[in-house]
PDB file of N, CA and C in Angstrom:
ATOM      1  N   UNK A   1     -67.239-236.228 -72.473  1.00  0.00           N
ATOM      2  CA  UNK A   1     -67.979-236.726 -71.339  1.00  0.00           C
ATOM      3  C   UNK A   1     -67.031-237.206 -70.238  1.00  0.00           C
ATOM      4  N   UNK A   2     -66.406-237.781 -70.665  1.00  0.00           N
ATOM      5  CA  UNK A   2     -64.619-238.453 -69.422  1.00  0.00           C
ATOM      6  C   UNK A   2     -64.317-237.167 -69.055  1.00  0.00           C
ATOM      7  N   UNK A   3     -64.253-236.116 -70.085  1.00  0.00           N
ATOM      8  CA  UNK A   3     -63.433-235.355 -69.340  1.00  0.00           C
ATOM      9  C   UNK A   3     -64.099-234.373 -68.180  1.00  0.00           C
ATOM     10  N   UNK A   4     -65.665-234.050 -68.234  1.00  0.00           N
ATOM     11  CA  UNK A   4     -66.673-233.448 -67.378  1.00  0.00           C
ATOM     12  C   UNK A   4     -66.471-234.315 -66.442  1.00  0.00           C
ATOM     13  N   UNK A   5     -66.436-235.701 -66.403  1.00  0.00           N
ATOM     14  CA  UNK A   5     -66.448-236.574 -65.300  1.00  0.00           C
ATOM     15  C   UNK A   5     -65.413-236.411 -64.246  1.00  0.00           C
ATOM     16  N   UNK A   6     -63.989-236.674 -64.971  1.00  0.00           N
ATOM     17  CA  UNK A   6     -62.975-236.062 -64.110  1.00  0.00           C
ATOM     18  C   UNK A   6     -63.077-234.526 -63.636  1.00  0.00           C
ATOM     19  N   UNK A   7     -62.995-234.102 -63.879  1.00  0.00           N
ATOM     20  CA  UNK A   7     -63.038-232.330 -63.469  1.00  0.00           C
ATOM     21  C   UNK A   7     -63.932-232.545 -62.546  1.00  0.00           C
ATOM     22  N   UNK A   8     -65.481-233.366 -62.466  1.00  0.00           N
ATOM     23  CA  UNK A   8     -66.151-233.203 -61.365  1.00  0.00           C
ATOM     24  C   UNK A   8     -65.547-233.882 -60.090  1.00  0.00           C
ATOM     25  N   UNK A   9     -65.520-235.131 -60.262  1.00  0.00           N
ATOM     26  CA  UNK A   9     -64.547-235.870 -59.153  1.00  0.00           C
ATOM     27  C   UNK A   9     -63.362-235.275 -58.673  1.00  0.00           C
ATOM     28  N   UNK A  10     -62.778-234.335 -59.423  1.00  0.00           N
ATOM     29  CA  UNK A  10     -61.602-233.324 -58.395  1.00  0.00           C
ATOM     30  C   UNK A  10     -62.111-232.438 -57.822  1.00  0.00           C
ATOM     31  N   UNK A  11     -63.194-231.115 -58.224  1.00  0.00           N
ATOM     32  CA  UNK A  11     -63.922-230.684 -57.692  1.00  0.00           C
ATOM     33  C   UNK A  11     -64.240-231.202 -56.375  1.00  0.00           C
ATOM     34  N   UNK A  12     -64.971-232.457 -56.126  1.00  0.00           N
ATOM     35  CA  UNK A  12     -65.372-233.009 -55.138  1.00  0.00           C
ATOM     36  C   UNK A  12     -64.667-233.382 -54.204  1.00  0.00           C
ATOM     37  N   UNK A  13     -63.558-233.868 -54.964  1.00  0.00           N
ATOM     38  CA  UNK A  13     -62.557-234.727 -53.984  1.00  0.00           C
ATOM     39  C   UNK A  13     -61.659-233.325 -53.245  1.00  0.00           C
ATOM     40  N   UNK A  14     -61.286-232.608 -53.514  1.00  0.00           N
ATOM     41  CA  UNK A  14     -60.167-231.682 -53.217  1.00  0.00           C
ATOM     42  C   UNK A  14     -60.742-231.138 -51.750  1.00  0.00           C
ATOM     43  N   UNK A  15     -62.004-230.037 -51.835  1.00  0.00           N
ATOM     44  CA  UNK A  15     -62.361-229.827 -50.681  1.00  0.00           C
ATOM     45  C   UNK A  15     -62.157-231.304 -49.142  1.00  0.00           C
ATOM     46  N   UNK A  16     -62.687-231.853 -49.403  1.00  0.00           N
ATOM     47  CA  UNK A  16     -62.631-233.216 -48.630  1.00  0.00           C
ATOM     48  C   UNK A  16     -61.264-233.153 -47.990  1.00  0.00           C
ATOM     49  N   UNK A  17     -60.258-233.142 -48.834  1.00  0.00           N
ATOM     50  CA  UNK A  17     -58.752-233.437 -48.522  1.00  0.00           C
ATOM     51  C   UNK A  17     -58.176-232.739 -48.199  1.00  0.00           C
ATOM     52  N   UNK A  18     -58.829-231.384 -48.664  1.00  0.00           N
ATOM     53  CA  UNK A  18     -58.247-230.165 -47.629  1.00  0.00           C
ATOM     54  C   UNK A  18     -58.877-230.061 -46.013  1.00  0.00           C
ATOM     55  N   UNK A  19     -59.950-230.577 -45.989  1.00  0.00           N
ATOM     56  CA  UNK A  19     -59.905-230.912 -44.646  1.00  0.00           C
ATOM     57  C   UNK A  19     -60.002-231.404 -43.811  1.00  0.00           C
ATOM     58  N   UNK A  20     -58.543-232.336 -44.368  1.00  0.00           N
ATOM     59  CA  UNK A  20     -58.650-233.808 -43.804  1.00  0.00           C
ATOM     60  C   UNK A  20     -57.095-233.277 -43.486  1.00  0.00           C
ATOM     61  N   UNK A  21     -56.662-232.705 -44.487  1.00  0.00           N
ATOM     62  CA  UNK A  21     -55.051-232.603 -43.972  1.00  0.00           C
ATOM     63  C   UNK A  21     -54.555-231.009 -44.358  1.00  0.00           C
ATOM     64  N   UNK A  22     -55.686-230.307 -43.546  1.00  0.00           N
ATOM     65  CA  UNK A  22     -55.470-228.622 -43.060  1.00  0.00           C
ATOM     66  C   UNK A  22     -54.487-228.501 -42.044  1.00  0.00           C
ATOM     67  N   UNK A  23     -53.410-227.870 -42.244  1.00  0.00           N
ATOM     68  CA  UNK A  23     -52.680-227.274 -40.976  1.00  0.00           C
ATOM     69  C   UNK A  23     -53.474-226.124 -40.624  1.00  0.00           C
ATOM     70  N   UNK A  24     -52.761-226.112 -39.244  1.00  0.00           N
ATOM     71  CA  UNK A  24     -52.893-225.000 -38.582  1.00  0.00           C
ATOM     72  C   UNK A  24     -52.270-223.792 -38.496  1.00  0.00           C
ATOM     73  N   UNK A  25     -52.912-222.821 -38.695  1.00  0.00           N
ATOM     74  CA  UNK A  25     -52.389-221.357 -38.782  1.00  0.00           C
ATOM     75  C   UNK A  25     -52.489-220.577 -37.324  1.00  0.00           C
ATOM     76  N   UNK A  26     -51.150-220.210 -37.566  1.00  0.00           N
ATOM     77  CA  UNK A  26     -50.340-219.317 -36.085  1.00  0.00           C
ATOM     78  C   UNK A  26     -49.852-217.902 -36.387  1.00  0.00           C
ATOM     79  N   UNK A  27     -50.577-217.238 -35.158  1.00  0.00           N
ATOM     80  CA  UNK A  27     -50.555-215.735 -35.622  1.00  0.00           C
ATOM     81  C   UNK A  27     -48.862-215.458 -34.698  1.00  0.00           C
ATOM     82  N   UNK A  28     -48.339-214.871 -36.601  1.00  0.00           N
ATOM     83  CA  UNK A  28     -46.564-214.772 -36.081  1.00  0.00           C
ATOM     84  C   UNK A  28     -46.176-213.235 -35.842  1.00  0.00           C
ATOM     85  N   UNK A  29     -46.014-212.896 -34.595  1.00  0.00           N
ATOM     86  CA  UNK A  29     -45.685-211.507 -34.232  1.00  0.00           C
ATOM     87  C   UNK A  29     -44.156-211.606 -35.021  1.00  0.00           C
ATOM     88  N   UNK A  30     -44.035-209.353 -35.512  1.00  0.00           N
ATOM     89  CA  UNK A  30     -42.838-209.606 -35.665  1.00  0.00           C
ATOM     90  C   UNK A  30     -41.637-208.916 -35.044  1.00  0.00           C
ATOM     91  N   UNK A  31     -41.536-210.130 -33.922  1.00  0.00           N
ATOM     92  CA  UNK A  31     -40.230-210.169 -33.086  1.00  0.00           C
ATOM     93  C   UNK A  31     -39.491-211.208 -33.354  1.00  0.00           C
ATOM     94  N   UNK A  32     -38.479-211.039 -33.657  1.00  0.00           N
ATOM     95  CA  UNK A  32     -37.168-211.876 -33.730  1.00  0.00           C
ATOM     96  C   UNK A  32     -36.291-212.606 -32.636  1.00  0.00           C
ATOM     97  N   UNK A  33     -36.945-213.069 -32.247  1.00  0.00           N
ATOM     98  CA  UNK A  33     -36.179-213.992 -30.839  1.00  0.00           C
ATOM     99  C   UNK A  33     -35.417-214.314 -31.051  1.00  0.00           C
ATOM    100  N   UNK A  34     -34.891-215.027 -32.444  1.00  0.00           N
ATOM    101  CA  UNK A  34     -33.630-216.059 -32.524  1.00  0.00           C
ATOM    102  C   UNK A  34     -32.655-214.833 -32.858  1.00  0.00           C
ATOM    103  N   UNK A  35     -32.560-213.722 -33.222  1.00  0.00           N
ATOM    104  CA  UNK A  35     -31.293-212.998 -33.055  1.00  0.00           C
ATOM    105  C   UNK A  35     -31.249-212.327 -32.457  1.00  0.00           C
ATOM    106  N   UNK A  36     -31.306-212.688 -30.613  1.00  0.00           N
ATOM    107  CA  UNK A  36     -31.263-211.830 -29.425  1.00  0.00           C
ATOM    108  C   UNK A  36     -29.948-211.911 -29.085  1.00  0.00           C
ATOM    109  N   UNK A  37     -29.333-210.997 -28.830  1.00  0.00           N
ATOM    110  CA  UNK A  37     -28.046-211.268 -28.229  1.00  0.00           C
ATOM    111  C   UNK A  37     -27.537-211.760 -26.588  1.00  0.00           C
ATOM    112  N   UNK A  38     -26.494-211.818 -26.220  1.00  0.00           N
ATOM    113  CA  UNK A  38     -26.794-212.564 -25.038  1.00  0.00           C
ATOM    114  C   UNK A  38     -27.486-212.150 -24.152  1.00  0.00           C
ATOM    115  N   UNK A  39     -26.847-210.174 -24.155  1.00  0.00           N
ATOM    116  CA  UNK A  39     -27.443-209.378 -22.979  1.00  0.00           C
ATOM    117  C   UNK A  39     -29.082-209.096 -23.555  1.00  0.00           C
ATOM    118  N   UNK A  40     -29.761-209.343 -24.879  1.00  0.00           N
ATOM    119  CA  UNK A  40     -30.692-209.291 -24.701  1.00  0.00           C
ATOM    120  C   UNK A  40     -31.490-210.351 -24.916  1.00  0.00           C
ATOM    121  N   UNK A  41     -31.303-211.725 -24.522  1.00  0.00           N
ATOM    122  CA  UNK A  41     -31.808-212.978 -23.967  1.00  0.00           C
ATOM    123  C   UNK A  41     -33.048-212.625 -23.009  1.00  0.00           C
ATOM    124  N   UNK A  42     -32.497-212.685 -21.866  1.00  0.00           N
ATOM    125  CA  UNK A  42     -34.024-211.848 -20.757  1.00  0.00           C
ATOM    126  C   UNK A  42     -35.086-211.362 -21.128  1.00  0.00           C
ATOM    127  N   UNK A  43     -34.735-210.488 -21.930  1.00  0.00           N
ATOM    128  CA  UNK A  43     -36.317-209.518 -22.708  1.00  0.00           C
ATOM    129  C   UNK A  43     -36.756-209.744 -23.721  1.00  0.00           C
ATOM    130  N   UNK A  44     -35.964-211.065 -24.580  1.00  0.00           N
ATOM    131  CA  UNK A  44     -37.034-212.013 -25.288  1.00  0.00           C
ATOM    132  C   UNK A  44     -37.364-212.981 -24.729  1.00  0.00           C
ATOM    133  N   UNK A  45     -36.718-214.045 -23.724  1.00  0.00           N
ATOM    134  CA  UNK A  45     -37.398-214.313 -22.591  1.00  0.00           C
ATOM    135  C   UNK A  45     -39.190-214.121 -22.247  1.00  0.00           C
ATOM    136  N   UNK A  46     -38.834-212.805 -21.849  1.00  0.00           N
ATOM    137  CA  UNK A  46     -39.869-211.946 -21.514  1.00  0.00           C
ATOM    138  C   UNK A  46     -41.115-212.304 -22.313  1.00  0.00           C
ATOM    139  N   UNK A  47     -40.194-211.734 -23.652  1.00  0.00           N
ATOM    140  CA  UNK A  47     -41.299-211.478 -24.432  1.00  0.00           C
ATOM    141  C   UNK A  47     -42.399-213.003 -25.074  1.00  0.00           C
ATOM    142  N   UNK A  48     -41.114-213.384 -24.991  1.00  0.00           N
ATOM    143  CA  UNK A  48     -41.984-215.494 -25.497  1.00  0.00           C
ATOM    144  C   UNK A  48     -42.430-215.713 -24.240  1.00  0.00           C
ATOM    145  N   UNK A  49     -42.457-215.344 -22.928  1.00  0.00           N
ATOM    146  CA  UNK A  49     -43.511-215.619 -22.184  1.00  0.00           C
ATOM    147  C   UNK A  49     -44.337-214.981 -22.110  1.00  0.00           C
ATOM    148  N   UNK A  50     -44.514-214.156 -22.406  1.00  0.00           N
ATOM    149  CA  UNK A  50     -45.687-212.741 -22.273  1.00  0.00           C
ATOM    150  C   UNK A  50     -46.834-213.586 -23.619  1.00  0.00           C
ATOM    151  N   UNK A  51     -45.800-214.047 -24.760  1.00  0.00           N
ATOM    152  CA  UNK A  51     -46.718-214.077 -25.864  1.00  0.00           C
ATOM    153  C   UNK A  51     -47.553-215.483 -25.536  1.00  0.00           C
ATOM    154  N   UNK A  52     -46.501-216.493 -24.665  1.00  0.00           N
ATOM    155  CA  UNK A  52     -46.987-217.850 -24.497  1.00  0.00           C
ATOM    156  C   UNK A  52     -48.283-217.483 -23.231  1.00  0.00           C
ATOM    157  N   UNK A  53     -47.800-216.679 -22.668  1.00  0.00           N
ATOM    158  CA  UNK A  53     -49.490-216.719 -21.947  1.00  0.00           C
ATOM    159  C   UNK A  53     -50.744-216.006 -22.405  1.00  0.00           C
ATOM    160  N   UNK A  54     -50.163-215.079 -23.316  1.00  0.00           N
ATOM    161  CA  UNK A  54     -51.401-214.323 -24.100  1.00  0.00           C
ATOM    162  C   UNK A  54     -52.502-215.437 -24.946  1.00  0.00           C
ATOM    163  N   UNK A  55     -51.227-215.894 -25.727  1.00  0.00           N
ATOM    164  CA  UNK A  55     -52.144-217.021 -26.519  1.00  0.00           C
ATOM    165  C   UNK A  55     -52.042-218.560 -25.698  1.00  0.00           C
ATOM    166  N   UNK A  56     -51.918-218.695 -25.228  1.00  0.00           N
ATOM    167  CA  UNK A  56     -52.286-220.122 -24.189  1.00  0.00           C
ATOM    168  C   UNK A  56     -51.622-221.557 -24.781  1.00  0.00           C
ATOM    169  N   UNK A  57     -50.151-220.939 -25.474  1.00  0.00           N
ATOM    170  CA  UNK A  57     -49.253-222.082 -26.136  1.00  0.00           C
ATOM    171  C   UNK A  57     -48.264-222.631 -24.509  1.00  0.00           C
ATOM    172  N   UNK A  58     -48.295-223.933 -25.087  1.00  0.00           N
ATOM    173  CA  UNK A  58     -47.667-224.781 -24.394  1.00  0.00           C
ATOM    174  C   UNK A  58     -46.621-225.134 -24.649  1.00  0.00           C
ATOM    175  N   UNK A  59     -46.272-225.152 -25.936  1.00  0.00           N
ATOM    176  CA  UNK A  59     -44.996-225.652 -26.437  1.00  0.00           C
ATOM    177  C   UNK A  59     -43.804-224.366 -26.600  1.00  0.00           C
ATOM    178  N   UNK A  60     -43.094-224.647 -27.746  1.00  0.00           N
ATOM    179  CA  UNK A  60     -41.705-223.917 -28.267  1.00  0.00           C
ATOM    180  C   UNK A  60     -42.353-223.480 -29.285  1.00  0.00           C
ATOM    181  N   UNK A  61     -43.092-221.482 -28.925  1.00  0.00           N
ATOM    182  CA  UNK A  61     -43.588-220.930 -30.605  1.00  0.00           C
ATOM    183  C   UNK A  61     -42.420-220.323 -30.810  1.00  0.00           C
ATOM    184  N   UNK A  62     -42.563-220.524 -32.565  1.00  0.00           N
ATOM    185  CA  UNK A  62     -41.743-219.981 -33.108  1.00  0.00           C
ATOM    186  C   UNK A  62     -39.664-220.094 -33.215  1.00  0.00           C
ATOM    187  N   UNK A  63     -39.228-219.163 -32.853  1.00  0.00           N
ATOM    188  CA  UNK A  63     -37.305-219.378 -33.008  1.00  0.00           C
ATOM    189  C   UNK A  63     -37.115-219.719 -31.603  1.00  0.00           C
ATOM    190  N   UNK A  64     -36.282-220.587 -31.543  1.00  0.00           N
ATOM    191  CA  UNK A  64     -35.380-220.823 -29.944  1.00  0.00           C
ATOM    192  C   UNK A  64     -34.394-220.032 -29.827  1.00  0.00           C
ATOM    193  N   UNK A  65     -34.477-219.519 -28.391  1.00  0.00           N
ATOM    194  CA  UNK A  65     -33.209-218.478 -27.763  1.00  0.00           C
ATOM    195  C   UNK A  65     -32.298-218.843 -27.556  1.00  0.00           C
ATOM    196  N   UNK A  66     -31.436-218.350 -28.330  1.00  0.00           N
ATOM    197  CA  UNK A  66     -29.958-218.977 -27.787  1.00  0.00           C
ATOM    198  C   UNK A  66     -29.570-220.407 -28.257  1.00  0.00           C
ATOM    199  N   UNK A  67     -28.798-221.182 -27.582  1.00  0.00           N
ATOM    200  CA  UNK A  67     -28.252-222.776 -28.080  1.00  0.00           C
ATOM    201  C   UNK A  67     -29.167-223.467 -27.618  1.00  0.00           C
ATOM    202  N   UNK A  68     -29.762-223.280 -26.546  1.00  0.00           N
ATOM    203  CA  UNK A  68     -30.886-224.233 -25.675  1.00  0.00           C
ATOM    204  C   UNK A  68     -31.756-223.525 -25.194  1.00  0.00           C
ATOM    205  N   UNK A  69     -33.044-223.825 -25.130  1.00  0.00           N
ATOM    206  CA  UNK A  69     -34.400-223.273 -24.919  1.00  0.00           C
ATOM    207  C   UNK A  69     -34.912-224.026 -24.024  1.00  0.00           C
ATOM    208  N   UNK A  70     -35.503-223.597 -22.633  1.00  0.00           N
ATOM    209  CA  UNK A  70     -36.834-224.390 -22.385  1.00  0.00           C
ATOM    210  C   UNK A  70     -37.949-223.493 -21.705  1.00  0.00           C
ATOM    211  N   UNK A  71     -38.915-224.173 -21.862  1.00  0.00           N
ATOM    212  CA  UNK A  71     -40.249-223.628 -21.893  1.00  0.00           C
ATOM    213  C   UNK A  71     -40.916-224.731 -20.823  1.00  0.00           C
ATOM    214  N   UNK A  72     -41.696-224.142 -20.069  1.00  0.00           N
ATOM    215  CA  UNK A  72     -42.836-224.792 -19.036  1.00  0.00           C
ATOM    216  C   UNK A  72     -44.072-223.898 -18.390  1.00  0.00           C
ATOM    217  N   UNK A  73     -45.208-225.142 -18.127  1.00  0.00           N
ATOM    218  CA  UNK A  73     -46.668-224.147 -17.735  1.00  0.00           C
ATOM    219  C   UNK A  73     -46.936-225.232 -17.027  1.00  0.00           C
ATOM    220  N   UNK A  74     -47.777-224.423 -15.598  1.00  0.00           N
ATOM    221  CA  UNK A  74     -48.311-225.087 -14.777  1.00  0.00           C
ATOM    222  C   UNK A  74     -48.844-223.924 -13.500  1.00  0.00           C
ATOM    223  N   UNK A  75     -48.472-224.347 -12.255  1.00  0.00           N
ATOM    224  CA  UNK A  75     -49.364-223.584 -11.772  1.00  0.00           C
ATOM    225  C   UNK A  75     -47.666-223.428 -10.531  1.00  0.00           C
ATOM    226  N   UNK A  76     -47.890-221.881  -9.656  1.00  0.00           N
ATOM    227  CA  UNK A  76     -46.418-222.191  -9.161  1.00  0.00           C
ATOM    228  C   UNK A  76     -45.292-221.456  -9.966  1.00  0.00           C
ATOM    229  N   UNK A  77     -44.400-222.362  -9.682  1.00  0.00           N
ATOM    230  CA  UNK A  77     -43.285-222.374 -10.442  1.00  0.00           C
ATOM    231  C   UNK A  77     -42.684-223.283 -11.146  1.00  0.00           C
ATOM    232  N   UNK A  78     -43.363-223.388 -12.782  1.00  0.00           N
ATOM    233  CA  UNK A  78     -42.729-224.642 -13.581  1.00  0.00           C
ATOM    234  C   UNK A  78     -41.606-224.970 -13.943  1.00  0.00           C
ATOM    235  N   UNK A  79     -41.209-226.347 -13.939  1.00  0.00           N
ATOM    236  CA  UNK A  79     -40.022-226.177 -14.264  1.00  0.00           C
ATOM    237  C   UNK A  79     -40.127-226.457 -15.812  1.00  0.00           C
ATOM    238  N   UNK A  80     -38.529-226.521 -16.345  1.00  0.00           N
ATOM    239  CA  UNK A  80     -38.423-226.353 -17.785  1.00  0.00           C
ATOM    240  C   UNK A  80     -37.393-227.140 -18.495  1.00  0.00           C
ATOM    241  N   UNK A  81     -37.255-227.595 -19.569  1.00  0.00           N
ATOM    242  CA  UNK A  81     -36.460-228.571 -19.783  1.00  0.00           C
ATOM    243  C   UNK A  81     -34.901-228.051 -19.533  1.00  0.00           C
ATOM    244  N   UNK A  82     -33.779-228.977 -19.342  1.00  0.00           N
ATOM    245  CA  UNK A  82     -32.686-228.039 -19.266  1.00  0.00           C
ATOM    246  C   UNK A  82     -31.384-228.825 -20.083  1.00  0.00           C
ATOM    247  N   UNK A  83     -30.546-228.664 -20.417  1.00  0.00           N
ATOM    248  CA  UNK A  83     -29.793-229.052 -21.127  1.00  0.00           C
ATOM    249  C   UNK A  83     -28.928-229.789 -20.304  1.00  0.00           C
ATOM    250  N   UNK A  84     -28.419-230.940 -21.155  1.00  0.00           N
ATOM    251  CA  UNK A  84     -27.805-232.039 -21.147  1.00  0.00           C
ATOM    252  C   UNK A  84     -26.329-232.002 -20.262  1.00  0.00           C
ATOM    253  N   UNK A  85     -25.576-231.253 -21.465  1.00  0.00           N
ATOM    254  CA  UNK A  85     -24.130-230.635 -21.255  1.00  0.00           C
ATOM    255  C   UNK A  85     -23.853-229.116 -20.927  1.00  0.00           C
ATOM    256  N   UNK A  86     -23.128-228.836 -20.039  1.00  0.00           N
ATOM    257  CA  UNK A  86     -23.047-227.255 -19.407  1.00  0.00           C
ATOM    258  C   UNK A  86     -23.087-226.452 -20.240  1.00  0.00           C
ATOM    259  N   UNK A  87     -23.572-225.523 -19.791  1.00  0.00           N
ATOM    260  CA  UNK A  87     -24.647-224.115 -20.506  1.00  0.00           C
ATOM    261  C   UNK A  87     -24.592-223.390 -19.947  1.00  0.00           C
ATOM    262  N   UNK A  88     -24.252-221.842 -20.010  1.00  0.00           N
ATOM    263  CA  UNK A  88     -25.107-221.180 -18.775  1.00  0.00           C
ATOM    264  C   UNK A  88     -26.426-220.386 -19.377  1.00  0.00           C
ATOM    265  N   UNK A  89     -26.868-220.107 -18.293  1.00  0.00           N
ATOM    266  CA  UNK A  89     -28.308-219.594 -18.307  1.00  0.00           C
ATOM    267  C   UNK A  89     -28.235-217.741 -18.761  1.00  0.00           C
ATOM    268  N   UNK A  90     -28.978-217.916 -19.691  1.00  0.00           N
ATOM    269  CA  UNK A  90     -28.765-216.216 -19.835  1.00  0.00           C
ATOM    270  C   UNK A  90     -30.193-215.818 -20.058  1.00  0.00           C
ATOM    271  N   UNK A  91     -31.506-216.080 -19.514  1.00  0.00           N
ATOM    272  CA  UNK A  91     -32.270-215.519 -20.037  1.00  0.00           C
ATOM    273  C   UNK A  91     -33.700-216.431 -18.610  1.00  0.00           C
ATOM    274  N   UNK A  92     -34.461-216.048 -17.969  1.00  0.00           N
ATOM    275  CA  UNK A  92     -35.671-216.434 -17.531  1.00  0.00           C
ATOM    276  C   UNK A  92     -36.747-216.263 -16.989  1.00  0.00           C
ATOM    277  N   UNK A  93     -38.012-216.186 -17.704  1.00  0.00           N
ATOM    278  CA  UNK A  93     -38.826-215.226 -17.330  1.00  0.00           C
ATOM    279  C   UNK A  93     -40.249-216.095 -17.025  1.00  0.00           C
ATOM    280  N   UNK A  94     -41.270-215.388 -16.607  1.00  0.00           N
ATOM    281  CA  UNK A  94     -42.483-216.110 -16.394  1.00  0.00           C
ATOM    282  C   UNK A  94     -43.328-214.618 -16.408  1.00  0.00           C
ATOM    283  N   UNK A  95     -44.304-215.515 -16.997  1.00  0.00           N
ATOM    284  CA  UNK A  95     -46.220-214.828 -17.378  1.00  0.00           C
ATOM    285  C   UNK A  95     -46.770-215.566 -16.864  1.00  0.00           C
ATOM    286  N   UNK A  96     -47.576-215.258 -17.027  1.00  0.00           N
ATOM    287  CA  UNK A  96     -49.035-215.342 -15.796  1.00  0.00           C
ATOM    288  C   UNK A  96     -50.385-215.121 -16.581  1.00  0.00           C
ATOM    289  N   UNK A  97     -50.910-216.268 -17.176  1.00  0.00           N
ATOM    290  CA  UNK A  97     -52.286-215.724 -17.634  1.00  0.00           C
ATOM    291  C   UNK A  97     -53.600-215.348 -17.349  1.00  0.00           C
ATOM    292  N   UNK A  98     -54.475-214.956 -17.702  1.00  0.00           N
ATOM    293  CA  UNK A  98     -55.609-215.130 -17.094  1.00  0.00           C
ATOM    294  C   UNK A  98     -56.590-215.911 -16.510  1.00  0.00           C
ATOM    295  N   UNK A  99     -56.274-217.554 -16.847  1.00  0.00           N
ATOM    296  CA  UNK A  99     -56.846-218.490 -16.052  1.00  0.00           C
ATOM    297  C   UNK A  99     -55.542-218.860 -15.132  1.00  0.00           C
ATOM    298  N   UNK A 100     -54.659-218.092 -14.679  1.00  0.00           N
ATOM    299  CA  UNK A 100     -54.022-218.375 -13.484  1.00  0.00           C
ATOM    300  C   UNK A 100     -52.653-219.176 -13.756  1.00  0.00           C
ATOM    301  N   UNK A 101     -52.278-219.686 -15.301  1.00  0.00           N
ATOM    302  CA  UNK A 101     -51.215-220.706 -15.482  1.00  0.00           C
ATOM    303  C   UNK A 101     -50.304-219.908 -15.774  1.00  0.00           C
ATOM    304  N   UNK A 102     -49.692-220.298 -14.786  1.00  0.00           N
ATOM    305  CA  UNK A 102     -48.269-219.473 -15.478  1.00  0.00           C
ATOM    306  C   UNK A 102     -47.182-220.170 -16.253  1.00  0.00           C
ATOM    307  N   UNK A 103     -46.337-219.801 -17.052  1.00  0.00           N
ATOM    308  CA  UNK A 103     -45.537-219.216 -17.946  1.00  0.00           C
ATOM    309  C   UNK A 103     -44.369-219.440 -18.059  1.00  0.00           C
ATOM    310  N   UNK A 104     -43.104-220.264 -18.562  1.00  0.00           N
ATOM    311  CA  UNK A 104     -41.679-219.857 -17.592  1.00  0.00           C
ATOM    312  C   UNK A 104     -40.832-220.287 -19.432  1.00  0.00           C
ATOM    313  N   UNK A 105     -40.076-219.175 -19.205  1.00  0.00           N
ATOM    314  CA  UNK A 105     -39.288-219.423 -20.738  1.00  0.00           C
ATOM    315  C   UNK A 105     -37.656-219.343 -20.216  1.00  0.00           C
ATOM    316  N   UNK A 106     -36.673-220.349 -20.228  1.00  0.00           N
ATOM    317  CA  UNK A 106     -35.245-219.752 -19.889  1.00  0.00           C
ATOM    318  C   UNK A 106     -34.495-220.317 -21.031  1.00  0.00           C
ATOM    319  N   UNK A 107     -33.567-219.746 -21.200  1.00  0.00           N
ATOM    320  CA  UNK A 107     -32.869-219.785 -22.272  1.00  0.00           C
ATOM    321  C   UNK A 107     -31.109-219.767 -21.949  1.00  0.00           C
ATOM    322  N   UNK A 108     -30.269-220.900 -22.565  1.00  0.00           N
ATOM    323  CA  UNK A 108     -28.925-220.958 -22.432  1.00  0.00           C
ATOM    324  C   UNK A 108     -27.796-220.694 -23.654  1.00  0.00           C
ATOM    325  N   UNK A 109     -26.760-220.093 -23.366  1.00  0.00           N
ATOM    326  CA  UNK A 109     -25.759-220.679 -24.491  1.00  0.00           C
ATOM    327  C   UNK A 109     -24.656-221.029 -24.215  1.00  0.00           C
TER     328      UNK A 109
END
């Protein structure tokens, strides 16, 4: 009888807690950003902005380009975070989505 009891109370309890502390699932294309080389920085660039305006991410999806990454959305021309200590820039692109926000991915090493 204890033991029907327990088995039911996990039963019960488990669903609950799965969705209480469900992550979120992200659809992962497969492109390899983080092993772009320098000269092809730009056209993953490209491509993490193309993907950041397709799907309407705001942040850093997926691998960072290069030593330093930044990413920005707004309307215009956003700016993007930039690194601390000298870098140069090898990579920067912007998308444009369909509600009008655009896009901006540049990348340093």
């Amino acid at each position: 009888m204890r033991t029907i009891l327990i088995l039911l109370l996990l039963t019960l309890t488990v669903p609950a807690d799965a969705r209480i502390f469900r992550r979120r699932v992200y659809y992962r294309p497969a492109v390899a950003w983080s092993t772009a080389i320098r000269a092809d920085d730009q056209s993953a660039c490209q491509r993490k902005a193309d993907y950041m305006a397709r799907y309407r991410i705001s942040g850093h999806p997926l691998a960072i380009i290069g030593r330093f990454e930044g990413t920005g959305y707004g309307r215009g021309t956003p700016g993007t975070c930039t690194p601390y200590y000298r870098m140069t820039l090898t990579g920067d692109a912007r998308a444009t989505a369909t509600n009008g926000t655009v896009y901006r991915v540049r990348s340093w090493r």
